[in-house]
N, C-alpha and C. Protein backbone atom coordinates (compact mmCIF):
# COMPACT_ATOMS: atom_id res chain seq x y z
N UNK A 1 -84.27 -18.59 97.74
CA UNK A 1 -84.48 -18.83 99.16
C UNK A 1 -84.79 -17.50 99.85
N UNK A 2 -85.74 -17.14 100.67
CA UNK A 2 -86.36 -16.35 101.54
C UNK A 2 -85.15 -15.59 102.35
N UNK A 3 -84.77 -14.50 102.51
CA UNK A 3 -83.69 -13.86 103.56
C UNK A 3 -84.34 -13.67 105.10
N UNK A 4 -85.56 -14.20 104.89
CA UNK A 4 -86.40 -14.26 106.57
C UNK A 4 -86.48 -12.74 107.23
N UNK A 5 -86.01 -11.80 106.80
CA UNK A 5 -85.61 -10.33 106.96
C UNK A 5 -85.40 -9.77 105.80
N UNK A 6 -86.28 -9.40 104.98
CA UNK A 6 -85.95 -8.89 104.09
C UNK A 6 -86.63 -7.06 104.81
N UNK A 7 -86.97 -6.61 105.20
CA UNK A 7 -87.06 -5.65 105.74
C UNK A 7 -85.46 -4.92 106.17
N UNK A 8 -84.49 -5.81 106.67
CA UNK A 8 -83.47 -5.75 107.54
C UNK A 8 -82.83 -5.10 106.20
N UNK A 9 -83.01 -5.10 104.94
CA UNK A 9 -81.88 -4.76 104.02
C UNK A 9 -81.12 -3.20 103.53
N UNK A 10 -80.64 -2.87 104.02
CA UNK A 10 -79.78 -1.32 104.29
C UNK A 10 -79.99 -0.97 102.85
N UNK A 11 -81.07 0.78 103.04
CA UNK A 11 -80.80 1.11 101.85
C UNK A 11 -82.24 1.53 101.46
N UNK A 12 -83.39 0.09 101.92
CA UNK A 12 -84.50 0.73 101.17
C UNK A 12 -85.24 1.17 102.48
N UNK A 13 -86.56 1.98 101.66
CA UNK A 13 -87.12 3.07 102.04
C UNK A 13 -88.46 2.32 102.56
N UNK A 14 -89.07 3.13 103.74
CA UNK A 14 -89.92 2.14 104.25
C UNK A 14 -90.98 1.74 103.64
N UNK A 15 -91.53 2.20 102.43
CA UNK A 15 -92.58 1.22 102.14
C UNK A 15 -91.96 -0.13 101.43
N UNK A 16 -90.92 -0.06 101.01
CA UNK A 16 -90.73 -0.87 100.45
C UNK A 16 -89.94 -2.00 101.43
N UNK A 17 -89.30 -1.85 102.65
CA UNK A 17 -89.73 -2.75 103.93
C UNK A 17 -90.80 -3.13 103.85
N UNK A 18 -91.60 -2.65 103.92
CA UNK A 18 -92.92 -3.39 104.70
C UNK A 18 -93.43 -4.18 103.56
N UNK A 19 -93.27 -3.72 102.21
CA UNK A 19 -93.58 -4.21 100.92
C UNK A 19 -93.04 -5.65 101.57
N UNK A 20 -91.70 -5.72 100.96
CA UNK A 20 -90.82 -7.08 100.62
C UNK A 20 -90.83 -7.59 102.24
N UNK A 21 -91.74 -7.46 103.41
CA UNK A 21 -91.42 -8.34 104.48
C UNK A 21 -93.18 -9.03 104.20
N UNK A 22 -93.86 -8.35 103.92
CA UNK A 22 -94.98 -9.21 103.70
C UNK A 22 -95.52 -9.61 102.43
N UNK A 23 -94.90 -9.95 101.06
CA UNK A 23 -94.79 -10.23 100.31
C UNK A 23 -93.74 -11.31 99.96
N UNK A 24 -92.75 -11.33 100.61
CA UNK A 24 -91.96 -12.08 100.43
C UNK A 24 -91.80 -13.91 100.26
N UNK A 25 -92.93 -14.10 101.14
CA UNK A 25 -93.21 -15.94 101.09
C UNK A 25 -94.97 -15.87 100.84
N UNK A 26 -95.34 -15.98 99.71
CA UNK A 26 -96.24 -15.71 98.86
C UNK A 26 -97.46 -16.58 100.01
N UNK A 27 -97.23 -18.03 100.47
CA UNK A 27 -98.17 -18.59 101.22
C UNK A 27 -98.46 -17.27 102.17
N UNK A 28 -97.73 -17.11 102.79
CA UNK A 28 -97.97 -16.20 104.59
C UNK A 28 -98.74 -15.20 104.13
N UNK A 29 -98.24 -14.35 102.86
CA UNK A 29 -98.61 -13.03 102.95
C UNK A 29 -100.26 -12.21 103.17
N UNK A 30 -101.32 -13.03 103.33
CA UNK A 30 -102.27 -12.57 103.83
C UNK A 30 -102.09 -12.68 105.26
N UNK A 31 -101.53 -13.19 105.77
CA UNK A 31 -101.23 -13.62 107.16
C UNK A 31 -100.62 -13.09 107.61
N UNK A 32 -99.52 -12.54 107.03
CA UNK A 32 -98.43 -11.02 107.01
C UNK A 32 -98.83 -9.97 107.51
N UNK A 33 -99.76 -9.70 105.98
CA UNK A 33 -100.67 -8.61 105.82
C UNK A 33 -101.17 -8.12 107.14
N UNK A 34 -102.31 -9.20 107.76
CA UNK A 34 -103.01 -9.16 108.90
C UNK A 34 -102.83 -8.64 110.19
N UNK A 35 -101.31 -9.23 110.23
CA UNK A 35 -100.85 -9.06 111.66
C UNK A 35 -100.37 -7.56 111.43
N UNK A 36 -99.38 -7.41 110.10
CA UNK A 36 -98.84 -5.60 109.77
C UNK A 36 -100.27 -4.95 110.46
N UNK A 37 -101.62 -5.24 109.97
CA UNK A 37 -102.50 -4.21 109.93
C UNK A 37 -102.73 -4.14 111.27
N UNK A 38 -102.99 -5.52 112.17
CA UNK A 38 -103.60 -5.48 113.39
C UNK A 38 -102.72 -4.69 114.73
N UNK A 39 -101.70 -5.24 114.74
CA UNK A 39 -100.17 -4.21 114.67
C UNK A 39 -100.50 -2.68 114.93
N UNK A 40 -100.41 -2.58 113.90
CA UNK A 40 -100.55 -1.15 113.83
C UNK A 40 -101.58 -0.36 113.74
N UNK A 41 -102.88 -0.88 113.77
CA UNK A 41 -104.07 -0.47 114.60
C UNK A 41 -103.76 -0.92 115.64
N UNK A 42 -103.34 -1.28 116.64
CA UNK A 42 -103.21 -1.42 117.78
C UNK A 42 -102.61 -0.38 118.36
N UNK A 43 -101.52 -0.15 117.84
CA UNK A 43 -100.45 1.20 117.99
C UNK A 43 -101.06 2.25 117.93
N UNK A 44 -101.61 2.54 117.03
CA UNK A 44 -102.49 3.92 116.52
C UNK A 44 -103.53 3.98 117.46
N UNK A 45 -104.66 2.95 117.83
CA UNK A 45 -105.59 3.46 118.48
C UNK A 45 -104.59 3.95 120.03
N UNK A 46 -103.37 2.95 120.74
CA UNK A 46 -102.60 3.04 122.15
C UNK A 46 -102.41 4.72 121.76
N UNK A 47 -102.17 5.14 120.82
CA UNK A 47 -101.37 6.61 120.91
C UNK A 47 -102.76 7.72 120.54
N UNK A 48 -103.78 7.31 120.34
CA UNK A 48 -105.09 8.42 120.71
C UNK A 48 -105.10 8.84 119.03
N UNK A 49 -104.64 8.50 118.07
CA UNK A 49 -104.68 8.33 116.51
C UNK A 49 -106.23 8.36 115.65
N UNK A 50 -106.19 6.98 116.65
CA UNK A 50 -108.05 6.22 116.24
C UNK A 50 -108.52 5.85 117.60
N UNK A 51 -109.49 5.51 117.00
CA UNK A 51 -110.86 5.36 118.30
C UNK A 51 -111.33 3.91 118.07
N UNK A 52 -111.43 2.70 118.67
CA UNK A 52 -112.11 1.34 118.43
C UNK A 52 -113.22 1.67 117.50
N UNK A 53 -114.20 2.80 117.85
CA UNK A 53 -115.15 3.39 117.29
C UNK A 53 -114.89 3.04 115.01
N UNK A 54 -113.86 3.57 115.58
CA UNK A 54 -113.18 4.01 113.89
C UNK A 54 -112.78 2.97 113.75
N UNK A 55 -112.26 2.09 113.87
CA UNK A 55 -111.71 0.83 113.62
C UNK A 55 -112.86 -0.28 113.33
N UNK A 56 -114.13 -0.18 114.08
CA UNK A 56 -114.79 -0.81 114.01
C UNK A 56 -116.01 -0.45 112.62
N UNK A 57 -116.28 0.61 112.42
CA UNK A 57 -116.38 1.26 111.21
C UNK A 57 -115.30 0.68 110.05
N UNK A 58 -114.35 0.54 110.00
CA UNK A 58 -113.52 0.76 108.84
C UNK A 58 -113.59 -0.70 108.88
N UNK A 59 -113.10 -1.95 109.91
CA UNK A 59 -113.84 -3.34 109.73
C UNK A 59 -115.23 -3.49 108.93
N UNK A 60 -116.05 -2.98 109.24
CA UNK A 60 -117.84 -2.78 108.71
C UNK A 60 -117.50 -2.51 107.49
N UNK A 61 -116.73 -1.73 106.48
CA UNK A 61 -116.48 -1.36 105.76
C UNK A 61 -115.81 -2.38 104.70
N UNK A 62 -114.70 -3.02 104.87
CA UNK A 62 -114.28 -4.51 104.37
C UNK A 62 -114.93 -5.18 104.13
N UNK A 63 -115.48 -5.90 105.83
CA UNK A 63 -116.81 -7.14 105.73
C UNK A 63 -117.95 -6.41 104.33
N UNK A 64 -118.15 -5.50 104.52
CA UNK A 64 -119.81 -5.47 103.65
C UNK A 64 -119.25 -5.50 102.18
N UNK A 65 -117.96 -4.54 101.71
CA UNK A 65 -117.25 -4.68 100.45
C UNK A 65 -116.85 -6.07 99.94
N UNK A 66 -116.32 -6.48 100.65
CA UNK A 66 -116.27 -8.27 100.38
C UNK A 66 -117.23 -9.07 100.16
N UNK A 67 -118.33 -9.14 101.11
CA UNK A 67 -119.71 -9.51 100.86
C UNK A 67 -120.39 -9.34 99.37
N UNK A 68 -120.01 -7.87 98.91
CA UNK A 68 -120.83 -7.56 97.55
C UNK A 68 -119.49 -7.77 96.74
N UNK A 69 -118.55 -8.47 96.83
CA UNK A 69 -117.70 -8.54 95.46
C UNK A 69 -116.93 -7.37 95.24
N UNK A 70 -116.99 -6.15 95.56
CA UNK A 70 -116.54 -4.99 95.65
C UNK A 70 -115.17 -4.51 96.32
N UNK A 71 -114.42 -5.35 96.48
CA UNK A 71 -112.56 -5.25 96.54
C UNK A 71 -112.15 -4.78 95.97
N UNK A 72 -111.30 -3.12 95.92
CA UNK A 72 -110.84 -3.42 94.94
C UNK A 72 -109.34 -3.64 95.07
N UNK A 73 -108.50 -3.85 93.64
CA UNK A 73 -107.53 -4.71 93.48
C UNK A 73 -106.16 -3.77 94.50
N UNK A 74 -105.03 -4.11 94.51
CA UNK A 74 -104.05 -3.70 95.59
C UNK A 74 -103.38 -2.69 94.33
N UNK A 75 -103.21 -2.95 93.24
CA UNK A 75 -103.06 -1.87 91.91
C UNK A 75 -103.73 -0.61 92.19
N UNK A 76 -105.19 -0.73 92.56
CA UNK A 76 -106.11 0.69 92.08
C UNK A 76 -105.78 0.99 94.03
N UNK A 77 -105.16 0.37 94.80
CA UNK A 77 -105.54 0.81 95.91
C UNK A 77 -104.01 1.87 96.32
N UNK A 78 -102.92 1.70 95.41
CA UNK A 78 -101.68 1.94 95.29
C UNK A 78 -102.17 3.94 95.01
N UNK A 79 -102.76 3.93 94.28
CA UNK A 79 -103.08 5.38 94.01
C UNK A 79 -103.81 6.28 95.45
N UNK A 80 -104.39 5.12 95.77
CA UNK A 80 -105.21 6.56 97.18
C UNK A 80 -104.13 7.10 98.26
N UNK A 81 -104.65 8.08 98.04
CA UNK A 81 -103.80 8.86 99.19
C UNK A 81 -102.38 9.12 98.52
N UNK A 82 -102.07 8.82 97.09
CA UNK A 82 -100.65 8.97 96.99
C UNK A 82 -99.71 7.95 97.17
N UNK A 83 -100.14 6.91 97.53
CA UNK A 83 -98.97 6.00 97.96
C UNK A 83 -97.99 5.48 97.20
N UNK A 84 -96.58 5.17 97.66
CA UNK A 84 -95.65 5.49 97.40
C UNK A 84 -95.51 3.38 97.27
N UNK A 85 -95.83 2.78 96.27
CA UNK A 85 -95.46 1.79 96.26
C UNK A 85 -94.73 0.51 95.02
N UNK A 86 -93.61 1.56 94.84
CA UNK A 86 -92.72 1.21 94.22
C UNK A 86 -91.52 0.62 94.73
């Protein structure tokens, strides 16, 4: 059964919040995903971070990758930048 908060759990480290809150009910989690991202592009552009400009670029960027089949998997995407997703 789902803890509905699994983020809330004392102890882990934030990626792994954000991991186990949008991962956690396998239906939602693109839906999760979405809102985490939209969220926090929202935040980022309010605090002068990003520019709509850039956001709208990095959208362009998805749409056309998706279009050609060219996703790649959340495995090979774990390595850029270092990320910490264990």
């Amino acid at each position: 059964m789902p803890t509905q908060n699994p983020h809330r759990i004392v102890g882990l480290c934030t990626s792994s919040k954000v991991y186990n809150a949008l991962t956690e009910l396998k239906h939602l989690e693109g839906h999760r995903s979405a809102k985490f991202l939209s969220l926090l592009t929202q935040n980022l552009v309010r605090k002068g971070l990003l520019n709509e400009q850039e956001v709208v670029h990095m959208l362009d960027q998805v749409v056309d990758w998706a279009a050609a089949g060219q996703l790649p998997s959340l495995a090979s995407m774990a390595t850029i930048g270092n990320g910490d997703w264990s």
